[in-house]
N, C-alpha and C. Protein backbone atom coordinates (compact mmCIF):
# COMPACT_ATOMS: atom_id res chain seq x y z
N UNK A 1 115.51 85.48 147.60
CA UNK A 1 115.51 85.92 146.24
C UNK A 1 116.30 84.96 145.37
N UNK A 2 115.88 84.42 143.98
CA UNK A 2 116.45 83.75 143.36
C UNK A 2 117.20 84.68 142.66
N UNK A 3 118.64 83.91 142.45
CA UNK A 3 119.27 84.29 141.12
C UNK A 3 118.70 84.33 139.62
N UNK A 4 118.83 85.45 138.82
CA UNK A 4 118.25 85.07 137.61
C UNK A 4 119.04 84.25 137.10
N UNK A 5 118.82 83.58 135.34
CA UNK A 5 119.27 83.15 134.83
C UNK A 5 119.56 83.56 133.60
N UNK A 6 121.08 83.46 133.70
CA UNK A 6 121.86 83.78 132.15
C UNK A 6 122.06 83.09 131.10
N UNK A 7 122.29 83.66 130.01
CA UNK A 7 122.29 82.96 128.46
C UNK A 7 120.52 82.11 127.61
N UNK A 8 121.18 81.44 127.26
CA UNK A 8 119.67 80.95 126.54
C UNK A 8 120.01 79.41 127.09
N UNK A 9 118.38 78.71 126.84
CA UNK A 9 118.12 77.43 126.62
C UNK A 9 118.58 76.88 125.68
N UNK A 10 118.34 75.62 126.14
CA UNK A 10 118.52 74.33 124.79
C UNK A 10 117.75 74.64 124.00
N UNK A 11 116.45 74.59 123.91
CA UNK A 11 115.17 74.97 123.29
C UNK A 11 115.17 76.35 122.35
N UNK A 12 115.68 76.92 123.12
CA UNK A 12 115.64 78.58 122.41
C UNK A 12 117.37 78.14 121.32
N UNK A 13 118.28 77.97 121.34
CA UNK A 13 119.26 77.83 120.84
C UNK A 13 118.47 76.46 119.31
N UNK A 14 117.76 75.73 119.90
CA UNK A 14 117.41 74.79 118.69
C UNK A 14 116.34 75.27 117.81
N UNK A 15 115.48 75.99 118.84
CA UNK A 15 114.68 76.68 117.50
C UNK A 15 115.78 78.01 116.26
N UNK A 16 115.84 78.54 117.20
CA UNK A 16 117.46 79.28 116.25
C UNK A 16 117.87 78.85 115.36
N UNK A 17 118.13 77.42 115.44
CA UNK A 17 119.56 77.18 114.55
C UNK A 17 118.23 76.24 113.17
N UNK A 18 117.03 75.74 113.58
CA UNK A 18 116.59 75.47 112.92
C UNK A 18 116.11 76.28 112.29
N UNK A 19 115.79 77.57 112.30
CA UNK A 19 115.30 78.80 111.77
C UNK A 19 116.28 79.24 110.81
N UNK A 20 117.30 79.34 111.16
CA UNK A 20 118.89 79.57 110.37
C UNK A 20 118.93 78.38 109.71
N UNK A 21 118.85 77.09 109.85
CA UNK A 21 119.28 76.30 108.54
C UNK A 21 117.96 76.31 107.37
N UNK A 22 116.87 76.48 107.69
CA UNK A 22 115.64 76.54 106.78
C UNK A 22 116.05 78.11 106.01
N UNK A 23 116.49 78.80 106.27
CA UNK A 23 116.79 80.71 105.41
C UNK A 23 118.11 80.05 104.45
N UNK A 24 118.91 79.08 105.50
CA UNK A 24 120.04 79.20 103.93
C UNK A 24 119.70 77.83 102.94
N UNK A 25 118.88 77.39 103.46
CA UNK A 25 118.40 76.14 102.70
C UNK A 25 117.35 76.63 101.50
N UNK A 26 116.91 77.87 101.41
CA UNK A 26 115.96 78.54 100.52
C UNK A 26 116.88 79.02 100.08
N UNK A 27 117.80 79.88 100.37
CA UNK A 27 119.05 81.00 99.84
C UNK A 27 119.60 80.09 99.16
N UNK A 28 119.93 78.70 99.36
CA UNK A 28 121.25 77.72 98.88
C UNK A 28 120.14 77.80 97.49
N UNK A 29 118.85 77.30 97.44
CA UNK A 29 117.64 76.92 96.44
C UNK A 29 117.84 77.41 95.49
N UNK A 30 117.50 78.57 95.96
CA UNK A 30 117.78 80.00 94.78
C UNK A 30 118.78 80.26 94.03
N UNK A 31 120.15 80.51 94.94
CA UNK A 31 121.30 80.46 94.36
C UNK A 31 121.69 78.83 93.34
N UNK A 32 121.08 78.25 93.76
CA UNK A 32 121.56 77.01 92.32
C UNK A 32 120.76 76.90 91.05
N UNK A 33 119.16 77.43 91.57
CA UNK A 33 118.06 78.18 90.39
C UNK A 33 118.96 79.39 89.14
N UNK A 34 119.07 80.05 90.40
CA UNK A 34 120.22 81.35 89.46
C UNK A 34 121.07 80.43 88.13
N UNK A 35 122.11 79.71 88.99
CA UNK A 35 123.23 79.10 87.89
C UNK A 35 122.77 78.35 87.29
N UNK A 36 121.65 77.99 87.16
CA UNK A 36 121.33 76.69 86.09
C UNK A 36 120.38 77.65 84.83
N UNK A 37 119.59 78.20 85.73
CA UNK A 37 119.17 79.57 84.41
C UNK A 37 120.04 80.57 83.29
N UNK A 38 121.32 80.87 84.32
CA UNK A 38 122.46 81.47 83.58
C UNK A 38 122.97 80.77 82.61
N UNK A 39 123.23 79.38 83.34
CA UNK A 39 123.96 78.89 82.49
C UNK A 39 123.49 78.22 80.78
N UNK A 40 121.85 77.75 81.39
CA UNK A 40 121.14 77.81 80.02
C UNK A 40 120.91 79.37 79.37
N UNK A 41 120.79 80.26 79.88
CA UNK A 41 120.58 81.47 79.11
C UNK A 41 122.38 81.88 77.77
N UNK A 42 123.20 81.01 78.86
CA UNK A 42 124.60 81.61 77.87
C UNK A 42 124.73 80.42 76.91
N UNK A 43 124.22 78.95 76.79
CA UNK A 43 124.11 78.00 75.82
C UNK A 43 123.51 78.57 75.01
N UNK A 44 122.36 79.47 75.13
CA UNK A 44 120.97 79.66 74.24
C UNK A 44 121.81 81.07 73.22
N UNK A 45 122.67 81.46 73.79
CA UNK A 45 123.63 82.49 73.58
C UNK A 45 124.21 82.20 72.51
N UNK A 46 124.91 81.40 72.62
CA UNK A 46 125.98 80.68 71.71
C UNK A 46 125.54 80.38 70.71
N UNK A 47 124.01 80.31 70.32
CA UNK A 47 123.44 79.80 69.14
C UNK A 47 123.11 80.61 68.28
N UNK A 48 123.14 82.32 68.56
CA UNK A 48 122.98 83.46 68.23
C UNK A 48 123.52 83.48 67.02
N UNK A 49 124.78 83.25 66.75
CA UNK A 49 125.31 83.24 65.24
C UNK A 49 124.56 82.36 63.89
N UNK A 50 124.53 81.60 64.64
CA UNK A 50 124.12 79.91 63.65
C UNK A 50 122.23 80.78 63.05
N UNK A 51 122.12 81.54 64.36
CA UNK A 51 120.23 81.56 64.42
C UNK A 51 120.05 82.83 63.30
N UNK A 52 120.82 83.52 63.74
CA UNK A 52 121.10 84.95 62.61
C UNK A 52 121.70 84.57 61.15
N UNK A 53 122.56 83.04 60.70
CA UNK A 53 123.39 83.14 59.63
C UNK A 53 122.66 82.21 58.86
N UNK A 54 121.59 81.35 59.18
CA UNK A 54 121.01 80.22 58.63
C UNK A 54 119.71 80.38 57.70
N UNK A 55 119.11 81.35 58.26
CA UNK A 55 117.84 81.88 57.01
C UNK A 55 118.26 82.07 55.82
N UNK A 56 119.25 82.71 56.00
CA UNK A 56 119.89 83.73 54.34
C UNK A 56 120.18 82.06 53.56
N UNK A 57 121.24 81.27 54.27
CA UNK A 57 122.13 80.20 53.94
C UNK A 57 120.57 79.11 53.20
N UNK A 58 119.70 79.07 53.80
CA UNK A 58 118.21 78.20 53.78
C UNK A 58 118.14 79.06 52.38
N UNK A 59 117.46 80.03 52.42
CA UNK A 59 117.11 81.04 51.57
C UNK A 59 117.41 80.44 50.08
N UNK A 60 118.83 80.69 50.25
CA UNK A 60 119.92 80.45 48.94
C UNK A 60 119.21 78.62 48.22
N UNK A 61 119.10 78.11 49.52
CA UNK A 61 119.29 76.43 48.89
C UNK A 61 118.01 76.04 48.36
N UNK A 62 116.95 77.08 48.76
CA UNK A 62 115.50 76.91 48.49
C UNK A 62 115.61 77.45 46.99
N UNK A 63 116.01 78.60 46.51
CA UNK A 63 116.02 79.02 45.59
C UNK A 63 116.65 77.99 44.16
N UNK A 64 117.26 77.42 44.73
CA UNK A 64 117.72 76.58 43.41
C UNK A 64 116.85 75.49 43.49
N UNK A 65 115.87 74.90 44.31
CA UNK A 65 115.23 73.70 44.93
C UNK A 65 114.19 73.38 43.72
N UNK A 66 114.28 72.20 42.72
CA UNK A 66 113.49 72.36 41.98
C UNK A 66 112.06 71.28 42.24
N UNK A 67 112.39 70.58 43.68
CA UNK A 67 111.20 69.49 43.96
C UNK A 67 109.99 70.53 45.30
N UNK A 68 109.44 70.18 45.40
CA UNK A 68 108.39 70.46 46.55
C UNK A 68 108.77 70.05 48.36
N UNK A 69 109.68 69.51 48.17
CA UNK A 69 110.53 69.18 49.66
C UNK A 69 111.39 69.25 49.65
N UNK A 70 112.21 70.03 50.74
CA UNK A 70 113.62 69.96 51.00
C UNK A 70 114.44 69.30 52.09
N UNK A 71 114.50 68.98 52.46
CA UNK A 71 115.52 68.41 53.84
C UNK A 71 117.32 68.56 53.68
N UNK A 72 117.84 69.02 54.46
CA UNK A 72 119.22 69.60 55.28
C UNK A 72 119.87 69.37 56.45
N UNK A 73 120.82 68.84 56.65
CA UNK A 73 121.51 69.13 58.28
C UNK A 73 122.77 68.57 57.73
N UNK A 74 123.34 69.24 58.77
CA UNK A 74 124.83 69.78 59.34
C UNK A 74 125.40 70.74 60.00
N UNK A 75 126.17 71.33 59.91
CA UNK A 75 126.84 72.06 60.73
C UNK A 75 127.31 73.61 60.11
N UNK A 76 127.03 74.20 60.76
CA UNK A 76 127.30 75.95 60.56
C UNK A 76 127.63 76.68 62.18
N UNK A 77 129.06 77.11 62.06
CA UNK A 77 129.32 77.74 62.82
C UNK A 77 129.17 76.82 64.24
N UNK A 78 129.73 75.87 64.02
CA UNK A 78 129.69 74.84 65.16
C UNK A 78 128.64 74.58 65.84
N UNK A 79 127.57 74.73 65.20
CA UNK A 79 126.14 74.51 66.02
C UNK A 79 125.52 73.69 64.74
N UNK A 80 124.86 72.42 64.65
CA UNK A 80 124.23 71.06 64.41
C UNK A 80 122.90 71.73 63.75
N UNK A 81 122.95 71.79 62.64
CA UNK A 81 121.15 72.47 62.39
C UNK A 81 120.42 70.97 61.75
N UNK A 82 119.51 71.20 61.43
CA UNK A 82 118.49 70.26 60.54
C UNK A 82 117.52 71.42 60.06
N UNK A 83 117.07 71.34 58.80
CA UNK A 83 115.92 71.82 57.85
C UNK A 83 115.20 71.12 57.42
N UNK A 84 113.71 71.57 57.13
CA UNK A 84 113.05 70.74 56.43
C UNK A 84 112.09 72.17 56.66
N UNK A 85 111.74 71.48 54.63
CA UNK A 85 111.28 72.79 54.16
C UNK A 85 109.97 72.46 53.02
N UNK A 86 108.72 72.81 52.98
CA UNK A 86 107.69 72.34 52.40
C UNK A 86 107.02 73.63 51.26
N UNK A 87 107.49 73.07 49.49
CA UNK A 87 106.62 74.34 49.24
C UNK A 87 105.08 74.23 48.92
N UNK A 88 104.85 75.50 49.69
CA UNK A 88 103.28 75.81 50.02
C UNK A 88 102.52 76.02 48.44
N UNK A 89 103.27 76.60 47.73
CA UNK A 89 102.43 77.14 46.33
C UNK A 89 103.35 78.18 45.53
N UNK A 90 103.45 78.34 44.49
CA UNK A 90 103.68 79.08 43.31
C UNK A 90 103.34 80.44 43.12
N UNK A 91 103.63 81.08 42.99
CA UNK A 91 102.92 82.73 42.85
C UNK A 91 103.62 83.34 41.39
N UNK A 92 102.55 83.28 40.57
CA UNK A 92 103.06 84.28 39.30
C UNK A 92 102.43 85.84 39.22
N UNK A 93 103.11 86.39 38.75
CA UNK A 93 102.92 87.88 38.72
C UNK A 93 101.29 88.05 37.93
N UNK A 94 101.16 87.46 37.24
CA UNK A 94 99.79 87.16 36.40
C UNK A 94 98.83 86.64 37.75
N UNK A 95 99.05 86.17 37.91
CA UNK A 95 97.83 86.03 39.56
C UNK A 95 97.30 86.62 40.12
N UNK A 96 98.71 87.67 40.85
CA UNK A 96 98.79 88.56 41.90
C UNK A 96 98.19 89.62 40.93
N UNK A 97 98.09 89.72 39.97
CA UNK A 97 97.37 91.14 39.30
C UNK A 97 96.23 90.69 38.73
N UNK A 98 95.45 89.70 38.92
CA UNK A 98 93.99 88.81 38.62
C UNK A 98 94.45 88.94 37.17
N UNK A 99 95.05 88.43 36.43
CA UNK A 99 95.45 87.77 35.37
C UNK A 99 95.00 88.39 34.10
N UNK A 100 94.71 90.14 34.35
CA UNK A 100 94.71 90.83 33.14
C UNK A 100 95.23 92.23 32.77
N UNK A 101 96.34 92.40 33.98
CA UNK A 101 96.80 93.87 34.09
C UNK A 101 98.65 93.76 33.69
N UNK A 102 99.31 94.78 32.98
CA UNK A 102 100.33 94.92 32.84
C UNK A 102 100.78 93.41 31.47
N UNK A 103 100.49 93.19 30.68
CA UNK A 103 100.39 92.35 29.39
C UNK A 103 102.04 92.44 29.27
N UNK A 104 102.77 93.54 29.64
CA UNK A 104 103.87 93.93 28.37
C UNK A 104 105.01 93.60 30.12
N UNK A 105 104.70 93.60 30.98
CA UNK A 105 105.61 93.15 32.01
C UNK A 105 106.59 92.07 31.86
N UNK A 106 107.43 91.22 32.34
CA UNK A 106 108.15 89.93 32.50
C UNK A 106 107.56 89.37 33.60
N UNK A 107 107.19 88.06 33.06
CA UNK A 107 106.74 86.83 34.12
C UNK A 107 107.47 86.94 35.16
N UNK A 108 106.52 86.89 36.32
CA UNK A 108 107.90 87.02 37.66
C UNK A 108 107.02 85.52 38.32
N UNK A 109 107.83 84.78 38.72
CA UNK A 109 107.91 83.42 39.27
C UNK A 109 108.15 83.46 40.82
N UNK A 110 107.31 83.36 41.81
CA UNK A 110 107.79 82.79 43.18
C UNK A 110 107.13 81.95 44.01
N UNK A 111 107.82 81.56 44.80
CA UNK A 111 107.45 80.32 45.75
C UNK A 111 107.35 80.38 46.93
N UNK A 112 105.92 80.02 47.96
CA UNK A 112 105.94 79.98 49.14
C UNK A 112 106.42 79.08 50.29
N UNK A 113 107.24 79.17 50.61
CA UNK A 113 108.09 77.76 51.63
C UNK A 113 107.72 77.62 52.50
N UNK A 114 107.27 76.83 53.39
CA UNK A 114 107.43 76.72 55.30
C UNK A 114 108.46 75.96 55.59
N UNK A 115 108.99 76.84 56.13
CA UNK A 115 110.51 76.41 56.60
C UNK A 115 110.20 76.18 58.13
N UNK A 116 111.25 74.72 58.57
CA UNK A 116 111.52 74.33 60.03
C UNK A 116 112.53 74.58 60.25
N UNK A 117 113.50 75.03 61.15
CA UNK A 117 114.71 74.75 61.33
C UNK A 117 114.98 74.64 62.71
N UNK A 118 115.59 73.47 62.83
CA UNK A 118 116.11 73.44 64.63
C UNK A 118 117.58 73.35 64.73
N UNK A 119 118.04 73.80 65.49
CA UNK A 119 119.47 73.65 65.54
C UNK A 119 120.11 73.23 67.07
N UNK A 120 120.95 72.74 67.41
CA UNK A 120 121.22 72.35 68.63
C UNK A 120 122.79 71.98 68.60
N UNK A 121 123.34 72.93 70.67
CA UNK A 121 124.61 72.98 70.30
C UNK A 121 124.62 72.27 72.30
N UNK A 122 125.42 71.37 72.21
CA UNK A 122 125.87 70.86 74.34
C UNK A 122 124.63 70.73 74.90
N UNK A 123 123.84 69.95 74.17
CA UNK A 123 122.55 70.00 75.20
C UNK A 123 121.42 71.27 74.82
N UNK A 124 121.86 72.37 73.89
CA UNK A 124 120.75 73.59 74.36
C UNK A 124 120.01 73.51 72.84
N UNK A 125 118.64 73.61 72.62
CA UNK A 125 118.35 73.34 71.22
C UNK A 125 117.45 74.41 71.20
N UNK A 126 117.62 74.81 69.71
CA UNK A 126 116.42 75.95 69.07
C UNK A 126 115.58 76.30 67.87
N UNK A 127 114.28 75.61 67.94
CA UNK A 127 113.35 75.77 67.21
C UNK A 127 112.87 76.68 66.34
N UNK A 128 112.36 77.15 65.40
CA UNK A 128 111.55 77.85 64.40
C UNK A 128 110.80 77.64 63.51
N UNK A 129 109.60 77.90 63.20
CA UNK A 129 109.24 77.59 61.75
C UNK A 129 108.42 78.94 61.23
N UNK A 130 109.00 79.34 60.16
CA UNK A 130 108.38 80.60 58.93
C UNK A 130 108.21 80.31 57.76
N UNK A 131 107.63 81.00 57.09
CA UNK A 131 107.08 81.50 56.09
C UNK A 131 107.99 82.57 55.22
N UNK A 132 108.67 81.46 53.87
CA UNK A 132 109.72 82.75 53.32
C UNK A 132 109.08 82.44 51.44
N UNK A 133 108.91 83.67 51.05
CA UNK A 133 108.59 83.78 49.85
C UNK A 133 109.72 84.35 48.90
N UNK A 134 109.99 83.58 47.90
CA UNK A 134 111.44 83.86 47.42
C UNK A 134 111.34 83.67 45.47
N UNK A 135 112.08 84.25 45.17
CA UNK A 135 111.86 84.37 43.26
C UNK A 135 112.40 83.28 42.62
């Protein structure tokens, strides 16, 4: 009768360990996917103020704008913007009412803009372009 044999092979121990380094070599993958997504998601973060405070600030500079193009950049709230702003057309109140209703009203004057604005803060940058109609 032979003795059996205890423990594992060479073979069985190398497929193992190659099986185990390919699971944390996907796990390691992932986990550095994670932090590079986070970490752009909290740059993209940071721009939240600048992205919320800059329309109104645009708004204002369009309104006094007495040429057909605008262009802008600098800095708000520590984030780098640039503007550039194109007006689309004129709108008088006489128009918008086919140009024979309400005689005894006040001329109302406004302007259609397409506004660009990109702004960029450490590498993370953020795009827009709208449509703002203003008096």
């Amino acid at each position: 009768m032979r003795a059996r044999q205890q423990g594992f092979s060479l073979i069985e121990l190398l497929i193992a360990a190659t099986i185990l380094f390919m699971a944390l070599a996907v796990a390691t993958e992932s986990w550095l996917s994670f932090l590079l997504a986070s970490e752009k998601s909290a740059k993209r973060v940071s721009l939240a103020p600048a992205v919320l405070a800059l329309p109104a600030q645009v708004d204002e500079q369009l309104k006094e704008e007495p040429r057909d193009r605008y262009e802008d950049e600098g800095t708000l709230l520590g984030v780098a913007y640039e503007v550039k702003a194109v007006r689309l057309r004129a709108v008088s109140q006489a128009s918008v009412l086919g140009g024979g209703g309400l005689r005894d009203a006040t001329a109302t004057e406004a302007a259609l803009w397409q506004v660009e604005v990109r702004l960029e803060q450490d590498g993370s940058a953020f795009s827009r372009r709208y449509l703002t109609l203003l008096p």
